[in-house]
PDB file of N, CA and C in Angstrom:
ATOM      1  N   UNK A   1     -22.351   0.859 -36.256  1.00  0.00           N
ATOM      2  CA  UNK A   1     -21.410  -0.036 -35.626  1.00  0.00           C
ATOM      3  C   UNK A   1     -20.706   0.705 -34.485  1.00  0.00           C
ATOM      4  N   UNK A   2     -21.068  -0.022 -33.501  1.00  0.00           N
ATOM      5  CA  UNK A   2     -20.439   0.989 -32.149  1.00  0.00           C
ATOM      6  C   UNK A   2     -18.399   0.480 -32.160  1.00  0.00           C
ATOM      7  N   UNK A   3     -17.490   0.892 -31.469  1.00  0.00           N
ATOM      8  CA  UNK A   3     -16.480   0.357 -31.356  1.00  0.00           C
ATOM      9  C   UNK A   3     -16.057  -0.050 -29.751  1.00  0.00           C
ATOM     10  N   UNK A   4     -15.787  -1.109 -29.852  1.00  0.00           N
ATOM     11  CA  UNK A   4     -15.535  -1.507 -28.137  1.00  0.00           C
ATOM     12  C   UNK A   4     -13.977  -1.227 -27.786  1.00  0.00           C
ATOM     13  N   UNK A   5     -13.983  -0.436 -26.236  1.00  0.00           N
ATOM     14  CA  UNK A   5     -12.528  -0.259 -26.245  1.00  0.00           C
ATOM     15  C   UNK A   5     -12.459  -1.460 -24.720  1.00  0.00           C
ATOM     16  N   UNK A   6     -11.415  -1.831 -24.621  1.00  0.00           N
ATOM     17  CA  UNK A   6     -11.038  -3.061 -23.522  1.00  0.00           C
ATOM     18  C   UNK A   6     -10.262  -2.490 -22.635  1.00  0.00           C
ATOM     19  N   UNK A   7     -10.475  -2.245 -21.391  1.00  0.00           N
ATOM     20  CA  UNK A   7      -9.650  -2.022 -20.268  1.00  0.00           C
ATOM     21  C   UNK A   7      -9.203  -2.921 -19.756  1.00  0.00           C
ATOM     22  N   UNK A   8      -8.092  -2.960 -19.086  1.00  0.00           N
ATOM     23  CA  UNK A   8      -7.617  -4.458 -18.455  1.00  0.00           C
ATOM     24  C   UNK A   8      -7.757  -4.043 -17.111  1.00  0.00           C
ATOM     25  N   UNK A   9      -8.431  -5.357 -16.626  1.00  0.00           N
ATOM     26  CA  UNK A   9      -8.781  -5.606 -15.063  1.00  0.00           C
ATOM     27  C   UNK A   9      -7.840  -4.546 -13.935  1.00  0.00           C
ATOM     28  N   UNK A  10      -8.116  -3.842 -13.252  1.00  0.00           N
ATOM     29  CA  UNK A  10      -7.322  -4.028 -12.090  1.00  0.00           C
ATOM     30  C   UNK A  10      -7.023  -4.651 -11.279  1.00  0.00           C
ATOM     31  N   UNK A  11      -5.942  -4.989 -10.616  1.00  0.00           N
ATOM     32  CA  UNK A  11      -5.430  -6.203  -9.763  1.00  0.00           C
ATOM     33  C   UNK A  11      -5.162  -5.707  -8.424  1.00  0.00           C
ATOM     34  N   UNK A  12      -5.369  -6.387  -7.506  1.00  0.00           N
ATOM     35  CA  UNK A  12      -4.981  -6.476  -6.095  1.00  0.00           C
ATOM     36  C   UNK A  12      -5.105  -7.751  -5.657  1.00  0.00           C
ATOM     37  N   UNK A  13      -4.610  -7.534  -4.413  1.00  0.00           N
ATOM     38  CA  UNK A  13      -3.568  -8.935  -3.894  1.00  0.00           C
ATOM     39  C   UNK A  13      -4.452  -9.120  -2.668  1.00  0.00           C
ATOM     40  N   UNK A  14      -4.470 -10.287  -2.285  1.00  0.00           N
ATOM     41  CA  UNK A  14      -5.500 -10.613  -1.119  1.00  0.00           C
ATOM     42  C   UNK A  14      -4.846 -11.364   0.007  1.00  0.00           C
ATOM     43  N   UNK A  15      -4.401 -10.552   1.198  1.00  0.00           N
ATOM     44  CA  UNK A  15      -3.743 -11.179   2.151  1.00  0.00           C
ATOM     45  C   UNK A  15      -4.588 -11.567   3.027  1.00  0.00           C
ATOM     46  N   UNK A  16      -4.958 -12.272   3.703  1.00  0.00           N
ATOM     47  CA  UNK A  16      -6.265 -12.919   4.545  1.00  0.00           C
ATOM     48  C   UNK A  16      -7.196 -12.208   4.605  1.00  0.00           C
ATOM     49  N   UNK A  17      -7.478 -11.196   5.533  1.00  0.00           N
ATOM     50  CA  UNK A  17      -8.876 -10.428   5.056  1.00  0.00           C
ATOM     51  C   UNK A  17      -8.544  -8.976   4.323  1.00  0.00           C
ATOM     52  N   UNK A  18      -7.189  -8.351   4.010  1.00  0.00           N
ATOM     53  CA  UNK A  18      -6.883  -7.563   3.887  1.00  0.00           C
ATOM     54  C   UNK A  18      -6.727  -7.649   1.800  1.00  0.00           C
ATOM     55  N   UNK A  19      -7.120  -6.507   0.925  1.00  0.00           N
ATOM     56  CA  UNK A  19      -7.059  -6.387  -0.225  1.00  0.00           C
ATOM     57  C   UNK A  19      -6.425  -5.027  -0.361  1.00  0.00           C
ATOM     58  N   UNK A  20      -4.985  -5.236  -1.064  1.00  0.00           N
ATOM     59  CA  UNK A  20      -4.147  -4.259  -1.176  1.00  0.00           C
ATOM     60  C   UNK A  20      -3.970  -3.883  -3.047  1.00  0.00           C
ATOM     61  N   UNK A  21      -3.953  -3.107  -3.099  1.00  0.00           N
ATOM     62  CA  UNK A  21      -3.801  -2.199  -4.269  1.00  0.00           C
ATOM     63  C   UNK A  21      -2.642  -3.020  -4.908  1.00  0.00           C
ATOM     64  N   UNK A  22      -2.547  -3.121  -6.368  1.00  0.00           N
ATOM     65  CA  UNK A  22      -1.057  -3.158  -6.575  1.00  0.00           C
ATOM     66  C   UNK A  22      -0.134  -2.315  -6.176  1.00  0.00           C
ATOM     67  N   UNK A  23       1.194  -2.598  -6.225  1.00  0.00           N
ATOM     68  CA  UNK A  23       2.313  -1.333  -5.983  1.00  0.00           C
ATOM     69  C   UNK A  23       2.700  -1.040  -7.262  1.00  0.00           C
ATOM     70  N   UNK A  24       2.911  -1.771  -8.713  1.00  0.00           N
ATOM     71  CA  UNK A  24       3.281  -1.650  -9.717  1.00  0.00           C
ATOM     72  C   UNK A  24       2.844  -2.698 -10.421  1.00  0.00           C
ATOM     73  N   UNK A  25       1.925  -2.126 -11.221  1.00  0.00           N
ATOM     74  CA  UNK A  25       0.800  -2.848 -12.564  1.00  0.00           C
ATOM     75  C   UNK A  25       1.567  -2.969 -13.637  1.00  0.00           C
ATOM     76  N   UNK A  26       3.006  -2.494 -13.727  1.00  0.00           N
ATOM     77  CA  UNK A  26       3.666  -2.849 -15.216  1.00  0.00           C
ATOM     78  C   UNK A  26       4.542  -4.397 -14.922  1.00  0.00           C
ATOM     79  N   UNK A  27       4.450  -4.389 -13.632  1.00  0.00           N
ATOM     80  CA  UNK A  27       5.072  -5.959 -13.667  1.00  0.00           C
ATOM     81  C   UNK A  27       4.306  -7.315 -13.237  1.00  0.00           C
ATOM     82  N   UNK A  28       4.781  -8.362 -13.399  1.00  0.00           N
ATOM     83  CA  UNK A  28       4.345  -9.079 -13.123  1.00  0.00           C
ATOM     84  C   UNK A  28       3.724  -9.843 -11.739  1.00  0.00           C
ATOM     85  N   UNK A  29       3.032 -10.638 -11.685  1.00  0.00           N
ATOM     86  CA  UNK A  29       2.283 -10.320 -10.171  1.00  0.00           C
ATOM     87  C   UNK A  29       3.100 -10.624  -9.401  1.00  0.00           C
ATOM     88  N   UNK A  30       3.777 -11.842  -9.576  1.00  0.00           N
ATOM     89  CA  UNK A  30       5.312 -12.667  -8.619  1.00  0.00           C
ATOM     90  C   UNK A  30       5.857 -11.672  -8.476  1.00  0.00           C
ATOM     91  N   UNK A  31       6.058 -10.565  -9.248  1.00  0.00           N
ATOM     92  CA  UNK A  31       7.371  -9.547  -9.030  1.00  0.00           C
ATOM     93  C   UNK A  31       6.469  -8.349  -8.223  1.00  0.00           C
ATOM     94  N   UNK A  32       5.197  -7.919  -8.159  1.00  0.00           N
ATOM     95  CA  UNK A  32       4.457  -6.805  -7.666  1.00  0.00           C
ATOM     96  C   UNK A  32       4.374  -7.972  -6.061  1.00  0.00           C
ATOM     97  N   UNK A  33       4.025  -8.650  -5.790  1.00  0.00           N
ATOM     98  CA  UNK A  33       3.745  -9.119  -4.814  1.00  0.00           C
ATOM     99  C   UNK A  33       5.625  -9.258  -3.625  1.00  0.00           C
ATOM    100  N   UNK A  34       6.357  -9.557  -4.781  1.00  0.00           N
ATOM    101  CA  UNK A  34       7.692  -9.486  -3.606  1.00  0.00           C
ATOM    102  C   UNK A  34       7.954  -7.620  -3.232  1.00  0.00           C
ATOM    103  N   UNK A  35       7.130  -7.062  -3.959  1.00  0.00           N
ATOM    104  CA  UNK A  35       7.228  -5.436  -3.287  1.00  0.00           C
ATOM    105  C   UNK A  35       6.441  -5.889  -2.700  1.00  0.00           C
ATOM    106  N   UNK A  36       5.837  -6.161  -1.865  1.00  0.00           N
ATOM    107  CA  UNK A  36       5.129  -5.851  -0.870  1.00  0.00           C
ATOM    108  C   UNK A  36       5.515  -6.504   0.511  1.00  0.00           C
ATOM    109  N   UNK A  37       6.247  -7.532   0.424  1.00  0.00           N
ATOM    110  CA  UNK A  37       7.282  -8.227   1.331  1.00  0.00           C
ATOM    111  C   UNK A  37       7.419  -6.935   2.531  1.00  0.00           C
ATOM    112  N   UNK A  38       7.913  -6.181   1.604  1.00  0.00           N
ATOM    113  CA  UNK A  38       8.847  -4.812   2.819  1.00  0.00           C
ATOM    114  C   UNK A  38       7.457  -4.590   4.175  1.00  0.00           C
ATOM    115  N   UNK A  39       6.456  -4.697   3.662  1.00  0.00           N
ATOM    116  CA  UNK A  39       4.796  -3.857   4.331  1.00  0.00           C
ATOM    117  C   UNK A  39       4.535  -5.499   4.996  1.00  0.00           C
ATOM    118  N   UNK A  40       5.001  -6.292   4.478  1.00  0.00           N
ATOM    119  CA  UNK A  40       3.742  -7.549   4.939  1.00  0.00           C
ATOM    120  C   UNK A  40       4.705  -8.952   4.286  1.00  0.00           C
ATOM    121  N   UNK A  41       5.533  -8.944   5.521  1.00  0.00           N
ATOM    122  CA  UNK A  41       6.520  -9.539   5.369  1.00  0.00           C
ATOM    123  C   UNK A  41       6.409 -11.075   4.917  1.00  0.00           C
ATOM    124  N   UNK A  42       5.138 -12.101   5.381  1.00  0.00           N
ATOM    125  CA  UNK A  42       4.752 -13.294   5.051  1.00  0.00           C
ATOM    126  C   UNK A  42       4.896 -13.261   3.407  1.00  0.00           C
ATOM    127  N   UNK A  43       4.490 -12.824   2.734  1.00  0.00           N
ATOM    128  CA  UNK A  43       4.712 -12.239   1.192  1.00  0.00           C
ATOM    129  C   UNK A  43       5.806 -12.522   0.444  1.00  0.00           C
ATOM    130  N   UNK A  44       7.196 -12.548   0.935  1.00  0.00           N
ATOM    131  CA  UNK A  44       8.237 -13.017   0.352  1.00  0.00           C
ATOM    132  C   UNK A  44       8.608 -14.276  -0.047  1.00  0.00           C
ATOM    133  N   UNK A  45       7.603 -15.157   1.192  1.00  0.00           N
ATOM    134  CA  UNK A  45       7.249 -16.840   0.799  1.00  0.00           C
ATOM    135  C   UNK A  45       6.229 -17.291   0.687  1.00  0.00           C
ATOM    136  N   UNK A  46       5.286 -16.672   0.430  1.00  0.00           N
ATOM    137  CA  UNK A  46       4.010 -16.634   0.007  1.00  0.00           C
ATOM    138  C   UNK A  46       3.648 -17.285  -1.451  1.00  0.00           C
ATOM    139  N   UNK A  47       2.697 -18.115  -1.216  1.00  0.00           N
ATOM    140  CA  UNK A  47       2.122 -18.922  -2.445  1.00  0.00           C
ATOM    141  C   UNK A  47       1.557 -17.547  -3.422  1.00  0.00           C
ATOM    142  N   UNK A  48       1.108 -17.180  -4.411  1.00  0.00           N
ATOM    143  CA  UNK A  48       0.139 -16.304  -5.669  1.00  0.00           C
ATOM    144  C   UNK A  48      -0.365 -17.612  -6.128  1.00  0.00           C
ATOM    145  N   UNK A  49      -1.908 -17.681  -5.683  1.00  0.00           N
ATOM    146  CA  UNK A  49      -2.629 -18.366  -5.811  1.00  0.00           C
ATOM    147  C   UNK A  49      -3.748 -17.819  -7.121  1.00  0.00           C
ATOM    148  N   UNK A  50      -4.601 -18.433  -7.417  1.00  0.00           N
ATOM    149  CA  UNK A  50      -5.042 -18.161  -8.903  1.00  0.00           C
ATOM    150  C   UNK A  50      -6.090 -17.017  -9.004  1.00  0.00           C
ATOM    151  N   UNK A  51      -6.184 -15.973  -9.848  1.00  0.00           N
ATOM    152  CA  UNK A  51      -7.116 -14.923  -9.355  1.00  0.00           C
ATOM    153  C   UNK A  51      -8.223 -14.439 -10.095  1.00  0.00           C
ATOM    154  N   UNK A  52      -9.389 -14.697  -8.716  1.00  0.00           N
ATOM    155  CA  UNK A  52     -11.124 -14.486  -9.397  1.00  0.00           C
ATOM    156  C   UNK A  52     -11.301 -12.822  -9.807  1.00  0.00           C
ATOM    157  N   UNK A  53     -11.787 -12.875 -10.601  1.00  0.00           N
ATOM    158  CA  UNK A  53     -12.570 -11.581 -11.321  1.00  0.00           C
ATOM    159  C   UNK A  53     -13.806 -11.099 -10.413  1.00  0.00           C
ATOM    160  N   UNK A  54     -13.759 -10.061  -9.874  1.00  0.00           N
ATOM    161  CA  UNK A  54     -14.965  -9.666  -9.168  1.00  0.00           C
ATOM    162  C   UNK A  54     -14.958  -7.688  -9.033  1.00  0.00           C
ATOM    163  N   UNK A  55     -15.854  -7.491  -9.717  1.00  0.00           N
ATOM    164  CA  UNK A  55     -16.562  -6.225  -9.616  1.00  0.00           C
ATOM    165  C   UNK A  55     -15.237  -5.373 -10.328  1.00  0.00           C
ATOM    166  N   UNK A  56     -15.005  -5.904 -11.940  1.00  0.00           N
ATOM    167  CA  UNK A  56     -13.591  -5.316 -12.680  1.00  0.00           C
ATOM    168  C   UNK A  56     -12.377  -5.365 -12.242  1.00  0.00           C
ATOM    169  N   UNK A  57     -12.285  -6.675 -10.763  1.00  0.00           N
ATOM    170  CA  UNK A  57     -11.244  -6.331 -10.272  1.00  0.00           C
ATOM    171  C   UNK A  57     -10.228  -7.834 -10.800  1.00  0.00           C
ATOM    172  N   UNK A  58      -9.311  -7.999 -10.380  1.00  0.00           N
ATOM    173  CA  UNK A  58      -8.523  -9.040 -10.676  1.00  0.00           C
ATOM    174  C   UNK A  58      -7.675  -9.381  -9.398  1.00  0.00           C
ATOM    175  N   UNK A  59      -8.433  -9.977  -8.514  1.00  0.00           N
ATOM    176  CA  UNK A  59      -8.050 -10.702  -7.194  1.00  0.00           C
ATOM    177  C   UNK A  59      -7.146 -11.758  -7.085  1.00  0.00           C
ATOM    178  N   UNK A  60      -6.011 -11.433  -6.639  1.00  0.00           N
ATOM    179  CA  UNK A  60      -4.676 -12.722  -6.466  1.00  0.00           C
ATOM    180  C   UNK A  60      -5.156 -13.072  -4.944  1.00  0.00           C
ATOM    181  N   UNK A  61      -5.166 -14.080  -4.402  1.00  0.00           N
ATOM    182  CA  UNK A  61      -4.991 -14.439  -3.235  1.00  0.00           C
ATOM    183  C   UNK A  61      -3.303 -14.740  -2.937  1.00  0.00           C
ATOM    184  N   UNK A  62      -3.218 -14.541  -2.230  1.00  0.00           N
ATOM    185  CA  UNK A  62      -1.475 -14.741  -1.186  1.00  0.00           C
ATOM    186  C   UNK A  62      -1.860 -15.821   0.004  1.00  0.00           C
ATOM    187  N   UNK A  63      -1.694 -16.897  -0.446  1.00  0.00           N
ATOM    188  CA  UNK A  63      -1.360 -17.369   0.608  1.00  0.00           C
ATOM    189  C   UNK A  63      -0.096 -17.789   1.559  1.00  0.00           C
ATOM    190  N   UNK A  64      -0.110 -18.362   2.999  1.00  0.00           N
ATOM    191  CA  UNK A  64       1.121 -18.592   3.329  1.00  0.00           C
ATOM    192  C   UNK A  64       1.798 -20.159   3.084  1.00  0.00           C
ATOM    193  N   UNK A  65       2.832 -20.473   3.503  1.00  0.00           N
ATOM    194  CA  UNK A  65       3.563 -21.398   2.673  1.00  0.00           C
ATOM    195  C   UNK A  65       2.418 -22.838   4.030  1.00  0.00           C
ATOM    196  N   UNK A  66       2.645 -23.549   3.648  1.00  0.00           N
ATOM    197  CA  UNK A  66       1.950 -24.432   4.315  1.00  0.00           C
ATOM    198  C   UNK A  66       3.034 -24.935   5.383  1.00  0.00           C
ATOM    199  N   UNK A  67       3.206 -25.169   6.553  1.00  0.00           N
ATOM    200  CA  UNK A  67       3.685 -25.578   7.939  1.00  0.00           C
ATOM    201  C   UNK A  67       4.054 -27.407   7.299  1.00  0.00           C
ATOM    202  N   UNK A  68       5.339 -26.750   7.495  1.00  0.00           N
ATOM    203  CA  UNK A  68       6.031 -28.695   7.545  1.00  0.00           C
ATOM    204  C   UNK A  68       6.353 -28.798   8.679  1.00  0.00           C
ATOM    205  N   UNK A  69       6.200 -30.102   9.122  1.00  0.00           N
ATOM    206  CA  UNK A  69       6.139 -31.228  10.223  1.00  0.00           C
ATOM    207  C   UNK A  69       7.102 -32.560  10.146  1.00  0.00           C
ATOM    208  N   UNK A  70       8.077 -32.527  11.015  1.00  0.00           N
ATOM    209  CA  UNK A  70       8.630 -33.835  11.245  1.00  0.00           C
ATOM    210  C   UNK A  70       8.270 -34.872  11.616  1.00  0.00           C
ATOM    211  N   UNK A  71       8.048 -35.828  11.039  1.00  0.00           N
ATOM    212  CA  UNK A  71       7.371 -37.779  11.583  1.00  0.00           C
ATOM    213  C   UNK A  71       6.678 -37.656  10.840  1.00  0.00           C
TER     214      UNK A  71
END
């Protein structure tokens, strides 16, 4: 009987074409993503959109807030 050990995904954040490291993996992504505000300022009102699994990684997309319009 072999024993399986489970690593948890690493995460990074996906600002349009750019994929940034977390800054801090002990918190939560809403809260790792407003650190990053300071570097990449759109980020502070930025959507955390839902995140795909690819190559062990754990990909948040960031998007920006969507453009409101009067009329």
């Amino acid at each position: 009987m072999t024993a399986l050990t489970l690593q948890p995904l690493t995460r990074r954040f996906k600002i349009a074409s750019l994929e940034i490291p977390d800054p801090a993996p002990h918190l939560s992504p809403t809260e790792a993503v407003k650190l990053l505000a300071a570097s990449y300022p759109h980020c502070a009102h930025g959507l955390l959109g839902d995140p795909e699994e690819r190559d062990g990684l754990l990909i948040y997309p960031v998007e920006k807030m969507p453009v409101k319009t009067n009329g």
